[in-house]
N, C-alpha and C. Protein backbone atom coordinates (compact mmCIF):
# COMPACT_ATOMS: atom_id res chain seq x y z
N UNK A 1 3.90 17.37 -25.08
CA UNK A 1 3.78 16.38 -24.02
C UNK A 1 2.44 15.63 -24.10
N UNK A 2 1.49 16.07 -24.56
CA UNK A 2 0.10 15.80 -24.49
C UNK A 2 -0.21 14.93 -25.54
N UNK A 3 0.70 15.08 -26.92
CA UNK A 3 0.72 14.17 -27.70
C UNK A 3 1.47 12.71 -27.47
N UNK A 4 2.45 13.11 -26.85
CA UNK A 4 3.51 11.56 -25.95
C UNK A 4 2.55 10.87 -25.58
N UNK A 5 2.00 11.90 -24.39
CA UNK A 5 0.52 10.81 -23.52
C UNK A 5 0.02 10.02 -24.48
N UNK A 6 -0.77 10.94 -24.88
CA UNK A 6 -1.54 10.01 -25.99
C UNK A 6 -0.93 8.56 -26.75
N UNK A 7 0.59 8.77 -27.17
CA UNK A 7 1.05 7.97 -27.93
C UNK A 7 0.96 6.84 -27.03
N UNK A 8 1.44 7.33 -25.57
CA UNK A 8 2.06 6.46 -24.86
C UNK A 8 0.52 5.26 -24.36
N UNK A 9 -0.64 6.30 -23.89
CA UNK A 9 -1.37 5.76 -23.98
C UNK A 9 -2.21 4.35 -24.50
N UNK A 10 -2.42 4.72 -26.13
CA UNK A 10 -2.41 4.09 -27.26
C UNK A 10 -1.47 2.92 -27.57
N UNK A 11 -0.69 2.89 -26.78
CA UNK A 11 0.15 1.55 -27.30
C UNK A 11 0.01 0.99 -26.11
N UNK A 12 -0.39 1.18 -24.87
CA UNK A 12 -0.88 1.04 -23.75
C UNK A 12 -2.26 -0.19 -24.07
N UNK A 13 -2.97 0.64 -24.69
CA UNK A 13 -4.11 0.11 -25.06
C UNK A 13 -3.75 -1.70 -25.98
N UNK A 14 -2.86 -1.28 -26.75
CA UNK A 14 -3.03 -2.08 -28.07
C UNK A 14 -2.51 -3.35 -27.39
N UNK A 15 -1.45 -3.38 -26.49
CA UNK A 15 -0.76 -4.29 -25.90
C UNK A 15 -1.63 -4.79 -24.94
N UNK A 16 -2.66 -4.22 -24.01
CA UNK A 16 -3.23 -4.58 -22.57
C UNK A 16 -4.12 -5.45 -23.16
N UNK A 17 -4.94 -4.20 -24.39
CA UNK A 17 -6.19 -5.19 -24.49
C UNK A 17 -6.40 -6.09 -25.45
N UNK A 18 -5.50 -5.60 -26.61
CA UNK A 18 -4.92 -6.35 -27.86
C UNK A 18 -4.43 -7.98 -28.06
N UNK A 19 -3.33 -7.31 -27.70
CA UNK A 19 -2.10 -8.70 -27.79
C UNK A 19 -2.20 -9.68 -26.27
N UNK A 20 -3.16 -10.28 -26.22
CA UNK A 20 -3.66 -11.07 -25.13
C UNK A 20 -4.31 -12.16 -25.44
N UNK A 21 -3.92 -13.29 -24.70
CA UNK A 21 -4.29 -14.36 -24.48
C UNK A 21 -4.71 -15.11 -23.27
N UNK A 22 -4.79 -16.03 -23.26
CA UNK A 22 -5.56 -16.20 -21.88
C UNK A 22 -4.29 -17.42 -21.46
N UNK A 23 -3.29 -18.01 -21.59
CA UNK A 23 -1.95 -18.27 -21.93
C UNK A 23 -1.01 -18.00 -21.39
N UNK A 24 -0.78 -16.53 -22.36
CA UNK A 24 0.04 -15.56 -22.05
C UNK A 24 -0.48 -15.06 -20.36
N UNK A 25 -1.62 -14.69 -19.87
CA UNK A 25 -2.03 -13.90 -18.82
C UNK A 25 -1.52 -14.49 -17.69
N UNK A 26 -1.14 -15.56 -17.67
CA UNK A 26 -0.52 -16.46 -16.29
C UNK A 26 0.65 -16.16 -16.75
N UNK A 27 1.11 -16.58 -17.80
CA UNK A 27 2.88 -15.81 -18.08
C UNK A 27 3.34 -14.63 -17.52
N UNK A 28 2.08 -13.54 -17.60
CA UNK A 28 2.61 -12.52 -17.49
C UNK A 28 3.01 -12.38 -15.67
N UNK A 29 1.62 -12.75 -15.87
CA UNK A 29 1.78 -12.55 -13.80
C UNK A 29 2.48 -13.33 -13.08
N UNK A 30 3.03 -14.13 -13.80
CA UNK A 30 4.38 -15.02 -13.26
C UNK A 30 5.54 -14.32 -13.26
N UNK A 31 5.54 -13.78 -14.59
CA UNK A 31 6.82 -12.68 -14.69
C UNK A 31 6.67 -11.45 -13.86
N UNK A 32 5.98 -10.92 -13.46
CA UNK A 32 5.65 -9.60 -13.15
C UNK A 32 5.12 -9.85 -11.43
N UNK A 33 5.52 -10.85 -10.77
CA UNK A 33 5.06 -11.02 -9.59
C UNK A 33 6.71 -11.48 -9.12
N UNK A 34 7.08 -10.90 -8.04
CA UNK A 34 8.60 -11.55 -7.61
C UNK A 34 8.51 -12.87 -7.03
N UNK A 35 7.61 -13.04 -5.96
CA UNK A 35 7.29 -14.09 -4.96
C UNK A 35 7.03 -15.20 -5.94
N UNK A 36 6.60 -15.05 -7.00
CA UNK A 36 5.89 -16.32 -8.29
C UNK A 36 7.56 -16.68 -8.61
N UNK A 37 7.97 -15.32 -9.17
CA UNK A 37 9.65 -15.95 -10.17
C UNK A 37 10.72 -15.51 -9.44
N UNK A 38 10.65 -14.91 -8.33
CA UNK A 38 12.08 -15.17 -7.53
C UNK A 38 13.31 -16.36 -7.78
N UNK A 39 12.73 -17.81 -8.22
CA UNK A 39 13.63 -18.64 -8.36
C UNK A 39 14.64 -18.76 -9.22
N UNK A 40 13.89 -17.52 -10.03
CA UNK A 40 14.67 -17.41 -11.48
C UNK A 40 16.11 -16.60 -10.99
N UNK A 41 16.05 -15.45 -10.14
CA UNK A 41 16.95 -15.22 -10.02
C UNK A 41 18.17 -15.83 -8.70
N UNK A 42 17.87 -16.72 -8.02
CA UNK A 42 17.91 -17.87 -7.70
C UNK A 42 19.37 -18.78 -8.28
N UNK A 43 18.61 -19.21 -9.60
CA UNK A 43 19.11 -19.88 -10.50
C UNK A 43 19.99 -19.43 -11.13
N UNK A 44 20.01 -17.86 -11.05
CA UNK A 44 20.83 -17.17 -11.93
C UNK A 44 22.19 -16.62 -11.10
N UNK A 45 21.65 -16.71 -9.82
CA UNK A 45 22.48 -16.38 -8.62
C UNK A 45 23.54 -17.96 -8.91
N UNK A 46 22.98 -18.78 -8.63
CA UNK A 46 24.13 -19.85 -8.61
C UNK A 46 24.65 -20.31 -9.51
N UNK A 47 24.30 -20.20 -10.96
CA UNK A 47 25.17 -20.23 -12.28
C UNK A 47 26.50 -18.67 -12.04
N UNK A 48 26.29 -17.87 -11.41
CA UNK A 48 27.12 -17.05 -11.62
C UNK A 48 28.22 -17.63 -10.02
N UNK A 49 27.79 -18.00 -8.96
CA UNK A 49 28.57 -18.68 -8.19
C UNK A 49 29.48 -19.81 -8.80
N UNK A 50 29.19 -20.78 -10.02
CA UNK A 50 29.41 -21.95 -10.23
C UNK A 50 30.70 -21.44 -11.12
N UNK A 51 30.02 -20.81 -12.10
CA UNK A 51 30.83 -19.90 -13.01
C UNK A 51 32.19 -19.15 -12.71
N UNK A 52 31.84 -18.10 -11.92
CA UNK A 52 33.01 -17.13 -11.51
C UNK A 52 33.53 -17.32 -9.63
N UNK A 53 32.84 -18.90 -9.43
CA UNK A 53 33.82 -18.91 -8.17
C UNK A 53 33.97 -18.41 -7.39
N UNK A 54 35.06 -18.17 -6.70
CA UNK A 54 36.16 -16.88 -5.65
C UNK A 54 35.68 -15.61 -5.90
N UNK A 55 35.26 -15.39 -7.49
CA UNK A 55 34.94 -14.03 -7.90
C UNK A 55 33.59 -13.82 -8.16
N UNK A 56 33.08 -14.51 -7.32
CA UNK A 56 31.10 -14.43 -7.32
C UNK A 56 30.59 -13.42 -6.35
N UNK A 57 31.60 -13.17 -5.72
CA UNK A 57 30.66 -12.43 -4.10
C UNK A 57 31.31 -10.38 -5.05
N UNK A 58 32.20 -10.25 -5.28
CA UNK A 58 32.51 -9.05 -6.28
C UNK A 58 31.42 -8.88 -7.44
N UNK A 59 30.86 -9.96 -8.16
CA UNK A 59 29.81 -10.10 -9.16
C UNK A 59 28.38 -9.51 -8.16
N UNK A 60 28.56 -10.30 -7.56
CA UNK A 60 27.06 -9.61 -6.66
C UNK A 60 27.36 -8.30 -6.13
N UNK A 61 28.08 -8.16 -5.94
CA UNK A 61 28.14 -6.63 -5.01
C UNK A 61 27.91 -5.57 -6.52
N UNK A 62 28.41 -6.03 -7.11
CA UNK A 62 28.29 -4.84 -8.33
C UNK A 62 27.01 -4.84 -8.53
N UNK A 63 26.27 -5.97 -8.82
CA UNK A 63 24.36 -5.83 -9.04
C UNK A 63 23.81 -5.37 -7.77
N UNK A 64 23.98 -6.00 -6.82
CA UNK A 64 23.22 -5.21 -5.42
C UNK A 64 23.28 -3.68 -5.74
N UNK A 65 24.10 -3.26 -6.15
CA UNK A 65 25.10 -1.91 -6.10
C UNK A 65 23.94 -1.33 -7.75
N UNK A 66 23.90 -1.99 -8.30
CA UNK A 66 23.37 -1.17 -9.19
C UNK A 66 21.75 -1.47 -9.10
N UNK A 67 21.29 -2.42 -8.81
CA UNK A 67 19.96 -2.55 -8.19
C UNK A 67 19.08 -1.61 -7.58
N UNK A 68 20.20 -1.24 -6.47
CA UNK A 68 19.73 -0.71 -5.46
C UNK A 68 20.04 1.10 -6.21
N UNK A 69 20.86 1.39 -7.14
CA UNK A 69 20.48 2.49 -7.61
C UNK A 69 20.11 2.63 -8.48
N UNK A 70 19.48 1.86 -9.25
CA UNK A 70 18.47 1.70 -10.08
C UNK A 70 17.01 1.64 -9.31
N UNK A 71 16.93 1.15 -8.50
CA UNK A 71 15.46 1.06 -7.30
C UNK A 71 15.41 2.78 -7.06
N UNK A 72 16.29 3.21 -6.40
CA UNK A 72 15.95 4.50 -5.30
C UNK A 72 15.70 5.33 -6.47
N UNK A 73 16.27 5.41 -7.80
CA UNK A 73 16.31 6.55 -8.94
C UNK A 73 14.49 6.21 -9.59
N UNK A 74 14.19 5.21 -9.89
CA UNK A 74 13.11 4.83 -10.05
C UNK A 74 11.77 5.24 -8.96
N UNK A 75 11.69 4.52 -8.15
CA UNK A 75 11.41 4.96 -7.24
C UNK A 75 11.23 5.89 -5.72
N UNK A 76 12.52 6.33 -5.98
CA UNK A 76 12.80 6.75 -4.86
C UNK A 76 12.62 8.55 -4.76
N UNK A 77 13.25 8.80 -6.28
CA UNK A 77 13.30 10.40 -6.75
C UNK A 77 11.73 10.53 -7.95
N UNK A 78 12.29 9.41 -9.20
CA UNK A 78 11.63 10.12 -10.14
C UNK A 78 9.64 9.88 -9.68
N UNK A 79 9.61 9.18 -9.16
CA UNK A 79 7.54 8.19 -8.56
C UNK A 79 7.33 9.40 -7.88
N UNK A 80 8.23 9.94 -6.77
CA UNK A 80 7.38 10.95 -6.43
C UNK A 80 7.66 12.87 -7.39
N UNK A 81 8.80 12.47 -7.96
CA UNK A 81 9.00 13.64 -8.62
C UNK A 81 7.82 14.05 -9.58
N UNK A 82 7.78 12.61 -10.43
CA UNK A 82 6.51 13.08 -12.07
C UNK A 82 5.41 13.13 -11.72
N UNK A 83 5.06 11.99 -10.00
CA UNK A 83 3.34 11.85 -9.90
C UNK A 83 2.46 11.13 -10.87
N UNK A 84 2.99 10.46 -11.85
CA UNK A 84 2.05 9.98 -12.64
C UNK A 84 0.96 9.13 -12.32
N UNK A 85 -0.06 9.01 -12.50
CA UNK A 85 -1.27 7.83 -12.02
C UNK A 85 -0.86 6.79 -12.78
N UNK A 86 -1.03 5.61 -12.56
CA UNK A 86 -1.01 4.69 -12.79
C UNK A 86 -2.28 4.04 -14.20
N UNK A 87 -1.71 3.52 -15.13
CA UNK A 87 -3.08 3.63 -16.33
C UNK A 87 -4.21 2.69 -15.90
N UNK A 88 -3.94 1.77 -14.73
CA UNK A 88 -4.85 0.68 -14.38
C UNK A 88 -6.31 1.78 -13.18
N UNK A 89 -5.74 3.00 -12.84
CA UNK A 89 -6.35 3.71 -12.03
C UNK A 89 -7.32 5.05 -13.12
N UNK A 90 -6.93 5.31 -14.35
CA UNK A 90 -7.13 6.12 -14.61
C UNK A 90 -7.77 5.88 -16.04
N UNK A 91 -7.37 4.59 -17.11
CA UNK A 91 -7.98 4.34 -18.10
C UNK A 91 -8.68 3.36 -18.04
N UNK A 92 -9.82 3.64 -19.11
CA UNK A 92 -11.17 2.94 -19.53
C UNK A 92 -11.13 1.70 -19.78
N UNK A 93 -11.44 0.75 -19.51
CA UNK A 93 -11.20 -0.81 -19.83
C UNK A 93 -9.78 -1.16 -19.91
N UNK A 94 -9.17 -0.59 -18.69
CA UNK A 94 -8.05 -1.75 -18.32
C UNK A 94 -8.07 -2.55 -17.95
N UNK A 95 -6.96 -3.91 -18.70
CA UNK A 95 -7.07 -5.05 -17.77
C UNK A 95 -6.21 -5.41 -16.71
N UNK A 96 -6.46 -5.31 -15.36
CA UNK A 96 -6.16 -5.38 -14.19
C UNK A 96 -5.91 -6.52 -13.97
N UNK A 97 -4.48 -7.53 -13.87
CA UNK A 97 -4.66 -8.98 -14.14
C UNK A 97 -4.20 -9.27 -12.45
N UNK A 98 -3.33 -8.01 -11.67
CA UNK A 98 -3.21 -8.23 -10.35
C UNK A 98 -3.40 -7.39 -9.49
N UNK A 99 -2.98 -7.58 -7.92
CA UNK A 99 -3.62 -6.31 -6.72
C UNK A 99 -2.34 -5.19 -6.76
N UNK A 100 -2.79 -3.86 -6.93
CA UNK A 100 -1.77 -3.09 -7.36
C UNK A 100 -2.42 -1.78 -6.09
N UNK A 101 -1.15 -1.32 -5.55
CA UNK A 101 -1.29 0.05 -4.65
C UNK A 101 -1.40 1.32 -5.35
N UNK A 102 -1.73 2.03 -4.68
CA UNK A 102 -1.71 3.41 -5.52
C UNK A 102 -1.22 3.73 -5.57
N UNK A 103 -0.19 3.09 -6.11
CA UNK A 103 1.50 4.13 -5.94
C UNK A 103 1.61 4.91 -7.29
N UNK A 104 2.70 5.65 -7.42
CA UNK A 104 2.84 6.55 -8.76
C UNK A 104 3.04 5.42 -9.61
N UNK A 105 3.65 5.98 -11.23
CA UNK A 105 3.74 4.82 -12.03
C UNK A 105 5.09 5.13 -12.81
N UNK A 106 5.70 6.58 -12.93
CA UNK A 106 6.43 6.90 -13.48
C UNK A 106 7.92 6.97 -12.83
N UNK A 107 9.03 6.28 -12.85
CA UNK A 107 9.06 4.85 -13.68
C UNK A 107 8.92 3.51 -12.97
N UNK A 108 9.19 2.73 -14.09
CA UNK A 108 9.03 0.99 -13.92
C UNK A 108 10.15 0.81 -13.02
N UNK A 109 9.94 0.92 -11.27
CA UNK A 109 11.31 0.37 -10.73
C UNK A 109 11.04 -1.25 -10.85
N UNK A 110 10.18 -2.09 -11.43
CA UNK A 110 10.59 -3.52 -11.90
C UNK A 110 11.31 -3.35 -13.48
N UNK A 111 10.93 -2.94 -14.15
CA UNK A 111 12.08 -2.89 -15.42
C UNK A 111 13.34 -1.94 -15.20
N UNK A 112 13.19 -1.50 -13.85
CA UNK A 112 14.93 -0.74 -13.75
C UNK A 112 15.26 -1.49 -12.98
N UNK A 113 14.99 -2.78 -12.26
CA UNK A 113 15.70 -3.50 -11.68
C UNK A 113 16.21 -4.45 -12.25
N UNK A 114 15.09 -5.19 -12.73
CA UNK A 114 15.79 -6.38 -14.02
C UNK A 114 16.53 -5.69 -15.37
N UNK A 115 16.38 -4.77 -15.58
CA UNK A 115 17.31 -4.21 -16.60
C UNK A 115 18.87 -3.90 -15.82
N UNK A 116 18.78 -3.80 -14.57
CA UNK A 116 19.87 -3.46 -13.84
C UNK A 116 20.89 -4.62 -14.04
N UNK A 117 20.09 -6.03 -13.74
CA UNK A 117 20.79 -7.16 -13.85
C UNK A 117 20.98 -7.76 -14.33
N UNK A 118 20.14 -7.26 -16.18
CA UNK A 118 20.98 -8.05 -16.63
C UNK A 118 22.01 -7.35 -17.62
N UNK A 119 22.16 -6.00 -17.81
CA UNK A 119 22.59 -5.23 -17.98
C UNK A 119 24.49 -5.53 -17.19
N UNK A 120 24.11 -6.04 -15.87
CA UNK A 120 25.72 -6.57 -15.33
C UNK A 120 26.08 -7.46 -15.54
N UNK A 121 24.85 -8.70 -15.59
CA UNK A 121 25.30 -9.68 -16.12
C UNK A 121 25.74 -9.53 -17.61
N UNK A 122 25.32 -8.87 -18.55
CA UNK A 122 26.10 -8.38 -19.53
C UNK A 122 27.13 -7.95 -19.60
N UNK A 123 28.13 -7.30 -18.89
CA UNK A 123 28.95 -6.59 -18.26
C UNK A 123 29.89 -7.92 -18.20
N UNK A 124 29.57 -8.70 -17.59
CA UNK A 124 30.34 -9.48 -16.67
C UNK A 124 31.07 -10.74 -17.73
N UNK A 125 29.46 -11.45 -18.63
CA UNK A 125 29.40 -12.50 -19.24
C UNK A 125 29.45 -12.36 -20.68
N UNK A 126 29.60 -11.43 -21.52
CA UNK A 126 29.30 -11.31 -22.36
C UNK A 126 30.39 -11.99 -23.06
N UNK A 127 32.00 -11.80 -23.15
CA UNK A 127 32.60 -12.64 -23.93
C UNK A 127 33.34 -13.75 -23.35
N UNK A 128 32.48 -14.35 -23.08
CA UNK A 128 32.74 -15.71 -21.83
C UNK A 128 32.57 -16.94 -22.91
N UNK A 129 32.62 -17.79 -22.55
CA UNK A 129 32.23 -19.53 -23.27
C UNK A 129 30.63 -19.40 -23.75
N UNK A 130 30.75 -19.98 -24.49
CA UNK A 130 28.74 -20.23 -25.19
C UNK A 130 28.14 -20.03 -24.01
N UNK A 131 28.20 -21.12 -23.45
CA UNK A 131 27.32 -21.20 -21.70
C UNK A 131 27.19 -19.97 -20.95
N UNK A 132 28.24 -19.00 -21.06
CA UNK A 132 27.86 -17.73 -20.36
C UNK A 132 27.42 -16.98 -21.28
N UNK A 133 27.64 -16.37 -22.93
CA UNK A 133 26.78 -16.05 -23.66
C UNK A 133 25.21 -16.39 -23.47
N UNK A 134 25.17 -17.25 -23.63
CA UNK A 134 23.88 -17.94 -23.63
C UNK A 134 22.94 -17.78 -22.57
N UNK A 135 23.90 -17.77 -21.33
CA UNK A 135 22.85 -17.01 -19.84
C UNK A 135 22.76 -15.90 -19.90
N UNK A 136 23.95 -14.61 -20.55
CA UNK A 136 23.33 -13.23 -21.13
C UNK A 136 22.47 -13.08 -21.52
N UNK A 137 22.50 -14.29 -22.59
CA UNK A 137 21.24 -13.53 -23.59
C UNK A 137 19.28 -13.94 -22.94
N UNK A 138 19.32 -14.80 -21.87
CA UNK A 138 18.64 -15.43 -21.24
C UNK A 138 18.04 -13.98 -20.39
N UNK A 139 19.17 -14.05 -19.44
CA UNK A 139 18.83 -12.17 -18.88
C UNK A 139 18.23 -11.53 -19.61
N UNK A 140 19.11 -10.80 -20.42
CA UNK A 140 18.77 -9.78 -21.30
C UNK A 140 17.19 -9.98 -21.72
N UNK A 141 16.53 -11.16 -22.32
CA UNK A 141 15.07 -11.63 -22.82
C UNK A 141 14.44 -11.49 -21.16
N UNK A 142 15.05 -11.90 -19.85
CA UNK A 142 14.16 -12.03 -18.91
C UNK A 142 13.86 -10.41 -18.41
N UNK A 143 14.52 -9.98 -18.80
CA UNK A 143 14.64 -8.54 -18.17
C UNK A 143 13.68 -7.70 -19.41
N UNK A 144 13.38 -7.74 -20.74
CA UNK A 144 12.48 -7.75 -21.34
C UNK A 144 11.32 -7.84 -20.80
N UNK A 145 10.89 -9.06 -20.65
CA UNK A 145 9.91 -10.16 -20.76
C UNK A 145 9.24 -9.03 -19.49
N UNK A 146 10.15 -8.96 -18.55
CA UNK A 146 9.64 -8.12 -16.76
C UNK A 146 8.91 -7.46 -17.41
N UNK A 147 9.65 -6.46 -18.05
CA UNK A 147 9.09 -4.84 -18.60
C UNK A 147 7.72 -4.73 -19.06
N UNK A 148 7.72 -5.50 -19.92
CA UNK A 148 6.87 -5.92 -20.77
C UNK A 148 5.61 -6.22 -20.09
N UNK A 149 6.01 -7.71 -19.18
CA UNK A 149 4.69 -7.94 -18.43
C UNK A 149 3.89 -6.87 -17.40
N UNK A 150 5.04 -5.63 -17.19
CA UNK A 150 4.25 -4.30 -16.48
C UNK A 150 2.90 -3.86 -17.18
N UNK A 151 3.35 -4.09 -18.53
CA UNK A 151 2.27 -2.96 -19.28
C UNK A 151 0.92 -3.98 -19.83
N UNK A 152 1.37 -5.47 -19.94
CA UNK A 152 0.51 -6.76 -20.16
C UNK A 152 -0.76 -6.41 -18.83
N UNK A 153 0.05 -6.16 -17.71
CA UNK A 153 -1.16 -6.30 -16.40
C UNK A 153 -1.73 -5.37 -16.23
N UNK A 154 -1.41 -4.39 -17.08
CA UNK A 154 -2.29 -2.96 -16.61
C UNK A 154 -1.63 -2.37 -15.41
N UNK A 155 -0.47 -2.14 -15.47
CA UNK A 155 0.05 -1.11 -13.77
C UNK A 155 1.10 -0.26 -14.80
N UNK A 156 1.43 -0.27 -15.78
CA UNK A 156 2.48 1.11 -16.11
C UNK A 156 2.04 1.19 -17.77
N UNK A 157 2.51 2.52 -18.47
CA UNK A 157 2.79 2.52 -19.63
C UNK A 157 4.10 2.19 -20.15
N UNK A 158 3.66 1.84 -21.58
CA UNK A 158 5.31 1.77 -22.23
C UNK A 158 6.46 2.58 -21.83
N UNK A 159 6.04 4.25 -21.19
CA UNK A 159 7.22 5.05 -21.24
C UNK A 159 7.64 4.55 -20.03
N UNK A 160 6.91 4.53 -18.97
CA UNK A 160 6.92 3.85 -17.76
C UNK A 160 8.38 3.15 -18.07
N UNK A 161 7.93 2.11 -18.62
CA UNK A 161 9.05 0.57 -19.21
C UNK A 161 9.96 0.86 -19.39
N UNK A 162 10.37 2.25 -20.28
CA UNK A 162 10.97 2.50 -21.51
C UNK A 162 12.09 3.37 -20.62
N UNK A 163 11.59 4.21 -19.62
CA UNK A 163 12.42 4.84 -18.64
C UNK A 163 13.06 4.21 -17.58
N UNK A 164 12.74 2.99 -17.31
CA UNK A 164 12.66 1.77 -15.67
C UNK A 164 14.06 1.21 -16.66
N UNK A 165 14.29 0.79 -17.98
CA UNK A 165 14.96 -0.53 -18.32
C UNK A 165 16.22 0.95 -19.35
N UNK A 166 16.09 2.07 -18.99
CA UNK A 166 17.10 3.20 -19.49
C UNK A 166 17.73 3.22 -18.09
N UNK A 167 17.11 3.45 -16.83
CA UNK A 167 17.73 3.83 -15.73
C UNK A 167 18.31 2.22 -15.19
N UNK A 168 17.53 1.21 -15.58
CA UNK A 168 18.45 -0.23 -15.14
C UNK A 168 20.14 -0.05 -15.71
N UNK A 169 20.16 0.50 -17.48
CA UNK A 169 20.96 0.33 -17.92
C UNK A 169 22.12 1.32 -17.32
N UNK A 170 21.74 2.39 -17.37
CA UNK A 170 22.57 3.84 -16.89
C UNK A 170 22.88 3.14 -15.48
N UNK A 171 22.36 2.85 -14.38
CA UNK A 171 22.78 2.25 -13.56
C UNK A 171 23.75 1.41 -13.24
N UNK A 172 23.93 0.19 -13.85
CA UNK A 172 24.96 -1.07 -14.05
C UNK A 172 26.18 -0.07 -14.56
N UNK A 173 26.08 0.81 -15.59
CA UNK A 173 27.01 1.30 -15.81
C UNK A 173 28.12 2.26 -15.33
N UNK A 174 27.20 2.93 -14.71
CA UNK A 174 27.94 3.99 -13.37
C UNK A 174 28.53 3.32 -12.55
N UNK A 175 27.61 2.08 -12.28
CA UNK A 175 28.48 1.17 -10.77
C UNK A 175 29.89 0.92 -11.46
N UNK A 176 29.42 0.27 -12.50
CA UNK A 176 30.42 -0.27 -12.88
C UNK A 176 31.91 0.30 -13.36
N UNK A 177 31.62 1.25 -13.66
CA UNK A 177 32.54 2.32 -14.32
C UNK A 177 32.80 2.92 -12.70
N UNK A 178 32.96 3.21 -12.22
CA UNK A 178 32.64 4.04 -11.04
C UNK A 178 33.62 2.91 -9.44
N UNK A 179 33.23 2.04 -9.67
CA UNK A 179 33.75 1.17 -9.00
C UNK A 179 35.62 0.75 -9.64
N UNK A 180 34.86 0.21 -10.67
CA UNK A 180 36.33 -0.55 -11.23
C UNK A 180 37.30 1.09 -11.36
N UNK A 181 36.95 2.18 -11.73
CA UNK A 181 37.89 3.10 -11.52
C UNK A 181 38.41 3.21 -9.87
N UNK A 182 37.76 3.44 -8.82
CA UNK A 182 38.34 3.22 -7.63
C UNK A 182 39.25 2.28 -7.31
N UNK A 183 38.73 0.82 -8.00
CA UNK A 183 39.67 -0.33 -7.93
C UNK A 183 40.75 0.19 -8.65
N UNK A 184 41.42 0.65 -9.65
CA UNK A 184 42.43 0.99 -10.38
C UNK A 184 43.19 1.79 -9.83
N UNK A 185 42.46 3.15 -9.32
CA UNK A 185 42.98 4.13 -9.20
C UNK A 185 43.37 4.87 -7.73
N UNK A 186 42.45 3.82 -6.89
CA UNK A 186 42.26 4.21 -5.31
C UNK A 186 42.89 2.59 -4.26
N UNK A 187 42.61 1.50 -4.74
CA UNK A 187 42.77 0.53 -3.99
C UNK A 187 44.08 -0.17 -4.17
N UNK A 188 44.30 -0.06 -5.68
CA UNK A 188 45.01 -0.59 -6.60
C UNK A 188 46.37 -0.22 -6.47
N UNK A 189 46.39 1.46 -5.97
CA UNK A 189 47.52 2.18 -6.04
C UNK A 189 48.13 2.15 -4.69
N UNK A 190 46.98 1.87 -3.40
CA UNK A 190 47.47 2.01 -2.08
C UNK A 190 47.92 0.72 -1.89
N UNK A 191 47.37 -0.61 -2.41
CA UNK A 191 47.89 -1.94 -1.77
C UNK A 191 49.39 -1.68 -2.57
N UNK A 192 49.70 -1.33 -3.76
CA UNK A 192 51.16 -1.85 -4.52
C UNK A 192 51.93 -0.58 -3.62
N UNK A 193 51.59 0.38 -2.92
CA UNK A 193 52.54 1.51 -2.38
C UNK A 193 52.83 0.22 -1.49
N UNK A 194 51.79 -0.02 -0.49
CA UNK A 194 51.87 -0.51 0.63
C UNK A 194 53.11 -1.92 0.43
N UNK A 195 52.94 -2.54 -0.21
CA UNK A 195 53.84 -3.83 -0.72
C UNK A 195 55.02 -2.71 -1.05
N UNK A 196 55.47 -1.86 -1.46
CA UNK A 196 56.64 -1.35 -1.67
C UNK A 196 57.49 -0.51 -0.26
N UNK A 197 56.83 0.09 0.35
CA UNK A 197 57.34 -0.07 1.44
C UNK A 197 57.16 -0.49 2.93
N UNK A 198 56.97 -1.64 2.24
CA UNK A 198 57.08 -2.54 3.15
C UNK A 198 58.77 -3.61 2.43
N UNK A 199 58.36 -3.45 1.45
CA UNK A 199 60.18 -3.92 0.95
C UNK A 199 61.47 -3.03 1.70
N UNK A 200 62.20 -4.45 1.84
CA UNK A 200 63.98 -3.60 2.39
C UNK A 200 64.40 -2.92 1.76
C-alpha cells in the first residue's frame, strides 16, 4: 500500500507541478468549478431533450438515478470510510489553484459524477446518427477533462480520479441494468396482464 501512495503520489506531483501552463490553469478551474461550467451540462441537457423528445424525461431519470449513486458511494460511504487527506493539505509545493474544504479526498465524487453521465449518455447515444455519436464522444472527453482537472488543482490524487470515474461507470450501469430489468420484468408484465383482463 505504501508503495501505491507513493506511486500515486508521484504522478500527483508530475501532473500538478509539471504539465502546467498558465493557459491551461483557467481551463482547469473552469472545468473543475460547477458554477463556472454548469452550462455545459445545460447544453447537454437540451441536445438530449431535442434528440430523444417524449423520451427525454426517462433519459434524465436514469442519470439523476445514477448520479446520485455515484455521489452518495463516493462521497457518502467511501470519504468517510478511507479518510484520506487531501494532497493540497498534506504535500510539499502543491499547487492550490482554488478554495477547497477539508473534506476527505478518497474518492473523486466530481469524476464519479461526470463519469456517471457520460457513461449514460453512452448508454443511451452510442449507436445513434453521427450527431449523437459525436455528443458521446464530447461527454466521454468532458467527463475526462473533470477528472483530470481534480488532480491539475491540487484537491485529489490520480487514484482519487481513477476510483470517482470506476464508481461513475459501475453506477450508470447498475441503474441501468437494474431499472430496464424492472421495466421488462415488473412493469412490463403487470400493464400486458392488466390489458388482458381487461379483454372480453
Amino acid at each position: 500500500m505504501e508503495l501505491a501512495g507513493e506511486i500515486d503520489a508521484g504522478i500527483f506531483h508530475w501532473i500538478n507541478q509539471t504539465m502546467v501552463h498558465p493557459a491551461l490553469d483557467d481551463l482547469m478551474v473552469f472545468l473543475t468549478t460547477f458554477r463556472l461550467s454548469a452550462h455545459i451540462f445545460l447544453l447537454a441537457a437540451l441536445f438530449i431533450v431535442i434528440r430523444k423528445q417524449r423520451d427525454a424525461f426517462g433519459v434524465f431519470v436514469f442519470i439523476l438515478l445514477a448520479v446520485g449513486l455515484a455521489d452518495y458511494t463516493a462521497s457518502g460511504i467511501l470519504k468517510p470510510l478511507v479518510q484520506r487527506i487531501r494532497p493540497c493539505f498534506v504535500l510539499e509545493g502543491c499547487r492550490l489553484l482554488i478554495d477547497q474544504s477539508h473534506s476527505y479526498s478518497f474518492a473523486s465524487s466530481h469524476a464519479a459524477n461526470s463519469a456517471a453521465v457520460a457513461s449514460m449518455v453512452w448508454i443511451f447515444f452510442r449507436r445513434g446518427e453521427p450527431v449523437e455519436r459525436l455528443f458521446t464522444a464530447v461527454m466521454l472527453i468532458y467527463a475526462f477533462l473533470v477528472g483530470y482537472s481534480r488532480i491539475y488543482v491540487g484537491v485529489h490524487y490520480p487514484g482519487d480520479v481513477l476510483a470517482g470515474m470506476m464508481i461513475g461507470c459501475m453506477s450508470a450501469a447498475l441503474v441501468y441494468l437494474t431499472l430496464s430489468w424492472l421495466f421488462k420484468n415488473v412493469l412490463q408484465h403487470r400493464f400486458l396482464s392488466g390489458r388482458r383482463s381487461a379483454e372480453p
